[in-house]
Every structure is written in C-alpha cells, then in structure tokens.
PDB file of N, CA and C in Angstrom:
ATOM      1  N   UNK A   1      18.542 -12.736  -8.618  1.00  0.00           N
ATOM      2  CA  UNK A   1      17.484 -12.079  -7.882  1.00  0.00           C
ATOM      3  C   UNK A   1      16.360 -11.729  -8.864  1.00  0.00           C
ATOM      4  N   UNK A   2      15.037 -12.383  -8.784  1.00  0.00           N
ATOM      5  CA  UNK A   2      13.937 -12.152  -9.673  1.00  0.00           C
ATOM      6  C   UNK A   2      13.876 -10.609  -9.227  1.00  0.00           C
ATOM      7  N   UNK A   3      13.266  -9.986 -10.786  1.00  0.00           N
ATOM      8  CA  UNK A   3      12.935  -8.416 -10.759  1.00  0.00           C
ATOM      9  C   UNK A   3      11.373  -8.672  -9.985  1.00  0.00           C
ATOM     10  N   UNK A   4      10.754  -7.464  -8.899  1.00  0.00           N
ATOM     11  CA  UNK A   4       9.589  -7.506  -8.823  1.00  0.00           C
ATOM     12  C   UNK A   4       9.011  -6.920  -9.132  1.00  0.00           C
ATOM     13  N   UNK A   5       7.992  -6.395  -9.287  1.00  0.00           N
ATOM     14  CA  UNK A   5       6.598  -5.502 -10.092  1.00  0.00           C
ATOM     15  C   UNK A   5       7.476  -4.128 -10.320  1.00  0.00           C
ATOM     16  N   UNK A   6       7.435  -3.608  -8.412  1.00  0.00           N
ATOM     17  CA  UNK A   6       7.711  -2.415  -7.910  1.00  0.00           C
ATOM     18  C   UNK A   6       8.865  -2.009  -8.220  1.00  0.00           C
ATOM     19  N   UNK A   7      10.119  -2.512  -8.763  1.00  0.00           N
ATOM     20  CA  UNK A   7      11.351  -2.008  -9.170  1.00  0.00           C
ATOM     21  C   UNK A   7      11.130  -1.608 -10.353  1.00  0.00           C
ATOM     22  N   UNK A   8      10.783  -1.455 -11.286  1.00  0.00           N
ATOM     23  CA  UNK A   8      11.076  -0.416 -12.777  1.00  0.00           C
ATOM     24  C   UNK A   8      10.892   1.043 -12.402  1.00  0.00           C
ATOM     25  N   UNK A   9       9.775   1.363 -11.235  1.00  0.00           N
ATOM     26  CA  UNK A   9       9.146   2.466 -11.708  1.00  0.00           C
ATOM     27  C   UNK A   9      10.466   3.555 -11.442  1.00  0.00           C
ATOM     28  N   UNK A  10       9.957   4.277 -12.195  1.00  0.00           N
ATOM     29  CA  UNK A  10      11.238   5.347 -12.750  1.00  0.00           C
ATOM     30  C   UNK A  10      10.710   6.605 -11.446  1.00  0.00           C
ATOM     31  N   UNK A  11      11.699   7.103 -10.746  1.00  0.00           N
ATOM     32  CA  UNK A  11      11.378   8.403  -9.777  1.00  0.00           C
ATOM     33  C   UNK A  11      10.895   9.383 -10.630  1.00  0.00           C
ATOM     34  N   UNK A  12      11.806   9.930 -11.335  1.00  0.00           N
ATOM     35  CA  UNK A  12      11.124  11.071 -12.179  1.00  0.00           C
ATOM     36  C   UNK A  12       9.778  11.324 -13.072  1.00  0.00           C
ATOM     37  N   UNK A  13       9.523   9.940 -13.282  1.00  0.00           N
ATOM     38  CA  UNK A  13       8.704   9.719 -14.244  1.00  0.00           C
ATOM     39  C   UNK A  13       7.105   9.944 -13.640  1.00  0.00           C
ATOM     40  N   UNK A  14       7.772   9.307 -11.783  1.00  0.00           N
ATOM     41  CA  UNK A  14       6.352   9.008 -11.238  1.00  0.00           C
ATOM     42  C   UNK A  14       6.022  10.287 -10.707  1.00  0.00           C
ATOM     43  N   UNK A  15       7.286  11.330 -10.442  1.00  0.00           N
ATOM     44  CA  UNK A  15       6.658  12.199  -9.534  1.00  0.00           C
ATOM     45  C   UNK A  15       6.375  13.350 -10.731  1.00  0.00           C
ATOM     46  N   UNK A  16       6.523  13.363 -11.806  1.00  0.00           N
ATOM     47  CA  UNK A  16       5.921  13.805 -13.300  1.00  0.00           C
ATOM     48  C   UNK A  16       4.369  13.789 -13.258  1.00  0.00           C
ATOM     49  N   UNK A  17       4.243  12.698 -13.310  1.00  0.00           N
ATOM     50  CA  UNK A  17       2.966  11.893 -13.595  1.00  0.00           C
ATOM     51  C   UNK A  17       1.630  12.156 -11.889  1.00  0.00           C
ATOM     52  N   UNK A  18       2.659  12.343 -10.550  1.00  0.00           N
ATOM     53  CA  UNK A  18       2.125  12.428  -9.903  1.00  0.00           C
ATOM     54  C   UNK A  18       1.637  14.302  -9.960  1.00  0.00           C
ATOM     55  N   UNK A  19       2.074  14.608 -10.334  1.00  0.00           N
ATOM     56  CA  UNK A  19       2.231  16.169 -10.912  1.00  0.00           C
ATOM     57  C   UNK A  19       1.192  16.621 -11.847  1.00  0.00           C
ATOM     58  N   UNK A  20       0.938  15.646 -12.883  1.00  0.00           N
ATOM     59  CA  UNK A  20       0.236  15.461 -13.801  1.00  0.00           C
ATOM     60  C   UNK A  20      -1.308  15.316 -13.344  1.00  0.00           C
ATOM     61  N   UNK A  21      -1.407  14.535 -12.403  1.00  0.00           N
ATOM     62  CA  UNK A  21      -3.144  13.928 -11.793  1.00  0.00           C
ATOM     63  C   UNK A  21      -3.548  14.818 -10.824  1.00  0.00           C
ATOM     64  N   UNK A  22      -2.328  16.189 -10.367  1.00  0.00           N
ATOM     65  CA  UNK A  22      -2.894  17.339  -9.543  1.00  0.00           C
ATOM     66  C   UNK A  22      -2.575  17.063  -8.367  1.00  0.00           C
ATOM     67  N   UNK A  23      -1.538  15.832  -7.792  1.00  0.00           N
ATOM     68  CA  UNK A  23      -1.360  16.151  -6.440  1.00  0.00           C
ATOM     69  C   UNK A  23      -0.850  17.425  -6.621  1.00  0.00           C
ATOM     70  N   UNK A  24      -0.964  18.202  -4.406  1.00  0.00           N
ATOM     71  CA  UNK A  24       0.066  19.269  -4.635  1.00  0.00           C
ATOM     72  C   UNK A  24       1.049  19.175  -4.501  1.00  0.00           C
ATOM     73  N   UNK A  25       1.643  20.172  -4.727  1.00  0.00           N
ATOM     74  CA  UNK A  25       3.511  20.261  -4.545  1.00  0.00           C
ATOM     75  C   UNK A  25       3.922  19.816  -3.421  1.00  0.00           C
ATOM     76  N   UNK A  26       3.483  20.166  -2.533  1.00  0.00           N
ATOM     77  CA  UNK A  26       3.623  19.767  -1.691  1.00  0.00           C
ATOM     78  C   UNK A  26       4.116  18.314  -1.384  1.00  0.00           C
ATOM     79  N   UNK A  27       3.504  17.598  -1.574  1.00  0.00           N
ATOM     80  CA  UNK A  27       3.266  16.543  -1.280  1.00  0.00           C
ATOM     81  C   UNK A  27       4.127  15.622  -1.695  1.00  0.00           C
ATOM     82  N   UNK A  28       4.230  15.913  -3.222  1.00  0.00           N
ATOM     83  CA  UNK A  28       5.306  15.436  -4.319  1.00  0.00           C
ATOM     84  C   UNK A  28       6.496  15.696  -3.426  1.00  0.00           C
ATOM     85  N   UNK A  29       7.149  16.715  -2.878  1.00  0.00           N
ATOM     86  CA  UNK A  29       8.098  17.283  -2.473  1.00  0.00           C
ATOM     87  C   UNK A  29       8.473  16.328  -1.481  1.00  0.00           C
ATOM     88  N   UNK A  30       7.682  16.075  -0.911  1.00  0.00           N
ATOM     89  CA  UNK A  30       7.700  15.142   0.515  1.00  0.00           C
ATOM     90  C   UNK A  30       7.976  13.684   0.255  1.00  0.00           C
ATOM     91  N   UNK A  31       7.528  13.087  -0.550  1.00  0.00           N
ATOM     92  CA  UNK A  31       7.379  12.111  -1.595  1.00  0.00           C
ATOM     93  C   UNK A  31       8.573  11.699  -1.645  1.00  0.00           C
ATOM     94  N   UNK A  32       8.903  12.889  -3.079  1.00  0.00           N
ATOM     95  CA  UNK A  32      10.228  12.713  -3.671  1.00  0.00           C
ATOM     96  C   UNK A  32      11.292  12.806  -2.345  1.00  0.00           C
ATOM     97  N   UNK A  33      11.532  13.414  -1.664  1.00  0.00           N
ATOM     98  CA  UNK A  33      12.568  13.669  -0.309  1.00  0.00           C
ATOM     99  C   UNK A  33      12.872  12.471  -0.323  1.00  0.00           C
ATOM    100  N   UNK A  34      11.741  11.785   0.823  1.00  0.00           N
ATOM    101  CA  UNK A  34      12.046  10.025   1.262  1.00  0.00           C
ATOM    102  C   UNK A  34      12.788   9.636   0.473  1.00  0.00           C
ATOM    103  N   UNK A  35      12.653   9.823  -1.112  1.00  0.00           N
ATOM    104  CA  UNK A  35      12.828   8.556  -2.314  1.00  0.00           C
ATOM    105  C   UNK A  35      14.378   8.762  -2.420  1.00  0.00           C
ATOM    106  N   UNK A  36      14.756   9.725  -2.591  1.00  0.00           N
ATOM    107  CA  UNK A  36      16.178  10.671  -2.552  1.00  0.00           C
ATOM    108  C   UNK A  36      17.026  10.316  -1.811  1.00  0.00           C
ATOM    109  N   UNK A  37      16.270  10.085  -0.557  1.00  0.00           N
ATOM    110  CA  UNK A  37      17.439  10.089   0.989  1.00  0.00           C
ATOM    111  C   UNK A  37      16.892   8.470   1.642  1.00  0.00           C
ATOM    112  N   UNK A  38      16.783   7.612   0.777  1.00  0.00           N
ATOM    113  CA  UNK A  38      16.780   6.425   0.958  1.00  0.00           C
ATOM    114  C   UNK A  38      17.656   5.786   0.599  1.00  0.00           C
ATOM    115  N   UNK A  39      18.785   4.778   1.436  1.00  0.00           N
ATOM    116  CA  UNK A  39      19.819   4.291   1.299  1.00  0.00           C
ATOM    117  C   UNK A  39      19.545   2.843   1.063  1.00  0.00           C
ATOM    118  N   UNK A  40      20.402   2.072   0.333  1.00  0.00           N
ATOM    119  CA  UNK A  40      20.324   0.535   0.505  1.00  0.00           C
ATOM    120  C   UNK A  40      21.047  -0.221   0.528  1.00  0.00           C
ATOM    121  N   UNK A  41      21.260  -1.281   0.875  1.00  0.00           N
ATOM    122  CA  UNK A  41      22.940  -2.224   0.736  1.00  0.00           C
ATOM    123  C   UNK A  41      22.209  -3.565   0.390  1.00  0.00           C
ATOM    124  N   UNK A  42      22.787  -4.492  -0.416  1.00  0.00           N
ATOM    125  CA  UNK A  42      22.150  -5.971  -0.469  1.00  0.00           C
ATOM    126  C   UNK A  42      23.428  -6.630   0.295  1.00  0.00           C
ATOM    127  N   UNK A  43      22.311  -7.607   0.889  1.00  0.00           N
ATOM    128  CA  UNK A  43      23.004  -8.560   1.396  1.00  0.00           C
ATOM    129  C   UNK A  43      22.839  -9.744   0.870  1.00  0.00           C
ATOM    130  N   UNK A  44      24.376 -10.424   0.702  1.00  0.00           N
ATOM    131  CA  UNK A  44      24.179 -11.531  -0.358  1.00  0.00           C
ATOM    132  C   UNK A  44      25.090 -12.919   0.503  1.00  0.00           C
ATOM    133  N   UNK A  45      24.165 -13.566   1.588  1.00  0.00           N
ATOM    134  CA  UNK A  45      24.547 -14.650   2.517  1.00  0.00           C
ATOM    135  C   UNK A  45      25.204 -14.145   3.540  1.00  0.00           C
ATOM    136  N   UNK A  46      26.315 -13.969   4.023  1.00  0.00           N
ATOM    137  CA  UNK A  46      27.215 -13.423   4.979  1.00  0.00           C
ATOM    138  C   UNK A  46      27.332 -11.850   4.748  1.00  0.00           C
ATOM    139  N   UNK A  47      27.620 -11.585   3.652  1.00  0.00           N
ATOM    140  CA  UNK A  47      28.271 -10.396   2.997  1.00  0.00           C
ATOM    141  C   UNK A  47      27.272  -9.365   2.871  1.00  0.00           C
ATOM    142  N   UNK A  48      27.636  -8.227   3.023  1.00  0.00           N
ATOM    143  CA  UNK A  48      26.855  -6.817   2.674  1.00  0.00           C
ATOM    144  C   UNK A  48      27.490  -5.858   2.048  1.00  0.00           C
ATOM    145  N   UNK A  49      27.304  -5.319   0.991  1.00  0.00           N
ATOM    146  CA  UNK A  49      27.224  -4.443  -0.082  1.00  0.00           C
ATOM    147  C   UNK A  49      27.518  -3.260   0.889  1.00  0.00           C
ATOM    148  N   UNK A  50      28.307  -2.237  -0.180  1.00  0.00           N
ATOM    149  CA  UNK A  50      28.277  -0.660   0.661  1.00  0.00           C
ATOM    150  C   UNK A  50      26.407  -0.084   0.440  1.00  0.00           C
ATOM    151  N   UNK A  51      26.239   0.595   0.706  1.00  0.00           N
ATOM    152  CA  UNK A  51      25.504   1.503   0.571  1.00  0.00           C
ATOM    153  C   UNK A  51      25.142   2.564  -0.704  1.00  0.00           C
ATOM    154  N   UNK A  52      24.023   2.353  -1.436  1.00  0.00           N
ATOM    155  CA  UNK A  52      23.498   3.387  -2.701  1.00  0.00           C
ATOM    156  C   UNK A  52      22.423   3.869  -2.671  1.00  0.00           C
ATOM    157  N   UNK A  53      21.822   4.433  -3.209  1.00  0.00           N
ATOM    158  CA  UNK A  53      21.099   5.713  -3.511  1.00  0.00           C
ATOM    159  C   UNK A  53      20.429   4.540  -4.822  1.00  0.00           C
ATOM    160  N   UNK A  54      19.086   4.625  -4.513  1.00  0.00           N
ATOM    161  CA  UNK A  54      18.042   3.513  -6.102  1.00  0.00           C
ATOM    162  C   UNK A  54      17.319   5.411  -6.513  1.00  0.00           C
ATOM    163  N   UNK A  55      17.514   5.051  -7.739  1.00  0.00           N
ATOM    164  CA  UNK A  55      16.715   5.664  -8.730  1.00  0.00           C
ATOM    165  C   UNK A  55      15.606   5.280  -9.327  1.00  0.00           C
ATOM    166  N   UNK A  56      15.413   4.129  -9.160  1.00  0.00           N
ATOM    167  CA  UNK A  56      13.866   3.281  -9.514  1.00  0.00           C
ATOM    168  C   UNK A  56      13.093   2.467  -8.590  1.00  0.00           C
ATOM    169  N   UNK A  57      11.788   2.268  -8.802  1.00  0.00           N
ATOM    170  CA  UNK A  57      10.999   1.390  -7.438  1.00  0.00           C
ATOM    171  C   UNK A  57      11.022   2.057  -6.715  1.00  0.00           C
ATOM    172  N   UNK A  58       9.590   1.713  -5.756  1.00  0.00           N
ATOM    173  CA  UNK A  58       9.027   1.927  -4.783  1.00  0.00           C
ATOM    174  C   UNK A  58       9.269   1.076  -3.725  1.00  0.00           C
ATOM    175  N   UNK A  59       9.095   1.603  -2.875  1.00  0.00           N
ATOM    176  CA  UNK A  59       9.105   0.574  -1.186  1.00  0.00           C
ATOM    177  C   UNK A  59       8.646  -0.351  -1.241  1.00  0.00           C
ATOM    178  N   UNK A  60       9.243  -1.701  -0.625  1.00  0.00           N
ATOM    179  CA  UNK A  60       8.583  -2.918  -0.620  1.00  0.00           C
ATOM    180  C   UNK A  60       7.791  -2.921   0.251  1.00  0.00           C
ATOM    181  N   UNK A  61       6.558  -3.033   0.584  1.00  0.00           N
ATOM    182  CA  UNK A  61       6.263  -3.329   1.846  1.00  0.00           C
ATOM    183  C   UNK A  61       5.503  -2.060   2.362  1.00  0.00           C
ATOM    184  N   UNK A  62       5.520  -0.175   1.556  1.00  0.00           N
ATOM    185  CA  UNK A  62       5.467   0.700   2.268  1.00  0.00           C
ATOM    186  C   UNK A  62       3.739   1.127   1.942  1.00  0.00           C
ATOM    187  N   UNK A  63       2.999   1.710   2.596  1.00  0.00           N
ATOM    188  CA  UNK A  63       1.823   1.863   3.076  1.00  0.00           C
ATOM    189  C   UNK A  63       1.723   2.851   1.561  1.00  0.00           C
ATOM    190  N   UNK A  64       2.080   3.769   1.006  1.00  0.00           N
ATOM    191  CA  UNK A  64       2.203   4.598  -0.293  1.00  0.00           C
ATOM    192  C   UNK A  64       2.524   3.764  -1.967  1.00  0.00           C
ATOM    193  N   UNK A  65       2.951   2.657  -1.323  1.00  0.00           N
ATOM    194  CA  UNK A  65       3.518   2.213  -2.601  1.00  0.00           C
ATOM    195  C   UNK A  65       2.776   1.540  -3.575  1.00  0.00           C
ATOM    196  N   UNK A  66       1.271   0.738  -3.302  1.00  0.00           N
ATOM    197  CA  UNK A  66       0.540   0.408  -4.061  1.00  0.00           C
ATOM    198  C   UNK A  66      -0.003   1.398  -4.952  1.00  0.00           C
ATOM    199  N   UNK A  67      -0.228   2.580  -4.506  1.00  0.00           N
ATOM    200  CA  UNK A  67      -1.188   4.039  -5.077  1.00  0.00           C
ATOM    201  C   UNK A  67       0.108   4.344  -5.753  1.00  0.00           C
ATOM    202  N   UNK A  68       1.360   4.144  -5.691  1.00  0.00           N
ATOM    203  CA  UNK A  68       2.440   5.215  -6.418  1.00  0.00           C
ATOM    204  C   UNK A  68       2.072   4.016  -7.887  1.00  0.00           C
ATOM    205  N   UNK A  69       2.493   2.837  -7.448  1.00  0.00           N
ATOM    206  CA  UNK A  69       2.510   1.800  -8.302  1.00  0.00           C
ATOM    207  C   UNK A  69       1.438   2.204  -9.725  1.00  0.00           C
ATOM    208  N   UNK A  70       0.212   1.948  -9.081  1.00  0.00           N
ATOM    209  CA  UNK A  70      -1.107   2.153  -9.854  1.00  0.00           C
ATOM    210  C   UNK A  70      -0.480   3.602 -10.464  1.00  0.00           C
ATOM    211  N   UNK A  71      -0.444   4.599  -9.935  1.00  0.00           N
ATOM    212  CA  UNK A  71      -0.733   5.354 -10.838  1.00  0.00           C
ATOM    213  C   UNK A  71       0.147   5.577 -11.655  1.00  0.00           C
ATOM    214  N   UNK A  72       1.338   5.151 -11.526  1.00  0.00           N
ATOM    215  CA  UNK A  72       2.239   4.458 -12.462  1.00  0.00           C
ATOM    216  C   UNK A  72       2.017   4.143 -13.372  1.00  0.00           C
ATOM    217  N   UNK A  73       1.855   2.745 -13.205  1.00  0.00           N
ATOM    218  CA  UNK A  73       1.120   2.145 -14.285  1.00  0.00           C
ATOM    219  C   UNK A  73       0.042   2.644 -14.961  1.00  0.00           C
ATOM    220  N   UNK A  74      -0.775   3.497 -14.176  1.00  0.00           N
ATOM    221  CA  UNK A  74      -1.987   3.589 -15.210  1.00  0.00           C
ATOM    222  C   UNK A  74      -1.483   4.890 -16.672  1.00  0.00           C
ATOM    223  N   UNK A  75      -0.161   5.314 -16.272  1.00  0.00           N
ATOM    224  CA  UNK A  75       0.447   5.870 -17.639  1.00  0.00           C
ATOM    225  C   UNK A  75       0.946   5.101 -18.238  1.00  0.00           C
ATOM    226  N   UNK A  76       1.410   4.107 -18.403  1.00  0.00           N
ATOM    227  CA  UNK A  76       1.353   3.006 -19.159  1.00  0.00           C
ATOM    228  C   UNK A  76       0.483   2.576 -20.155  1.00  0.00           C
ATOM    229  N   UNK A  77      -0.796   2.357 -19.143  1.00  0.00           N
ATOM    230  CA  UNK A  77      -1.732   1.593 -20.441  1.00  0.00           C
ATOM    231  C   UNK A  77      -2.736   2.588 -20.678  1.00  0.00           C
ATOM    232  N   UNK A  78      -3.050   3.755 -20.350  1.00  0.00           N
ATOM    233  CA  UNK A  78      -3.677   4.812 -21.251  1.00  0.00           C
ATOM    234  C   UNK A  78      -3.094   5.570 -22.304  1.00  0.00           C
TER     235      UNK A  78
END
C-alpha cells in the first residue's frame, strides 16, 4: 500500500502547532475529538481487519484536511 501525503501527519504535533497559529481551544478540542474517536479497519480483497484507533493522518477526502495538511507542513519548512 503506497504511503500518501496525508498519513505522516502526527495528531499531537498538529493540534500543537494548530495551538501555536491561535486557533481557539475550542476548536482544537473539536478537532482533536473526531481524530480520537475515529475508527478504521483495512480491507485487504475479501477480508477485513478488526478495528483501530490511527494516531497519524488526516482524512482522506475530508473538507478540513487540506488546511490541517498545509499548516502542517508549513512547520516543516519554516
């Protein structure tokens, strides 16, 4: 399974960093929740995986995840 962009980013790191650029608490809180109480299983042809808890990456696909991404990254290369 190729790694994609959106899987490294570290939870703690982002909601640090999102902390850092002055969102409010709020928000982070709300944020972080989803990220927490998001379940996943892979399915690999027929077969499906139990169910875990990801500690890294953002949503594929989710309307938040480009802006988490970026600002991600932009602690990276500053």
């Amino acid at each position: 399974m190729p790694l994609k962009a959106f899987d490294p980013v570290n939870h703690f790191t982002l909601f640090n960093q999102l902390l850092a650029n002055g969102m409010p608490i709020y928000l982070i809180r709300i944020i972080a929740f989803w990220y927490q109480h998001q379940n996943m299983s892979l399915k690999w042809g027929h077969a499906t995986s139990t169910t875990f808890t990801a500690t890294n990456g953002v949503k594929q696909g989710g309307i938040l995840s480009p802006l988490l991404f970026n600002i991600y990254i932009l602690m990276i290369l500053v």
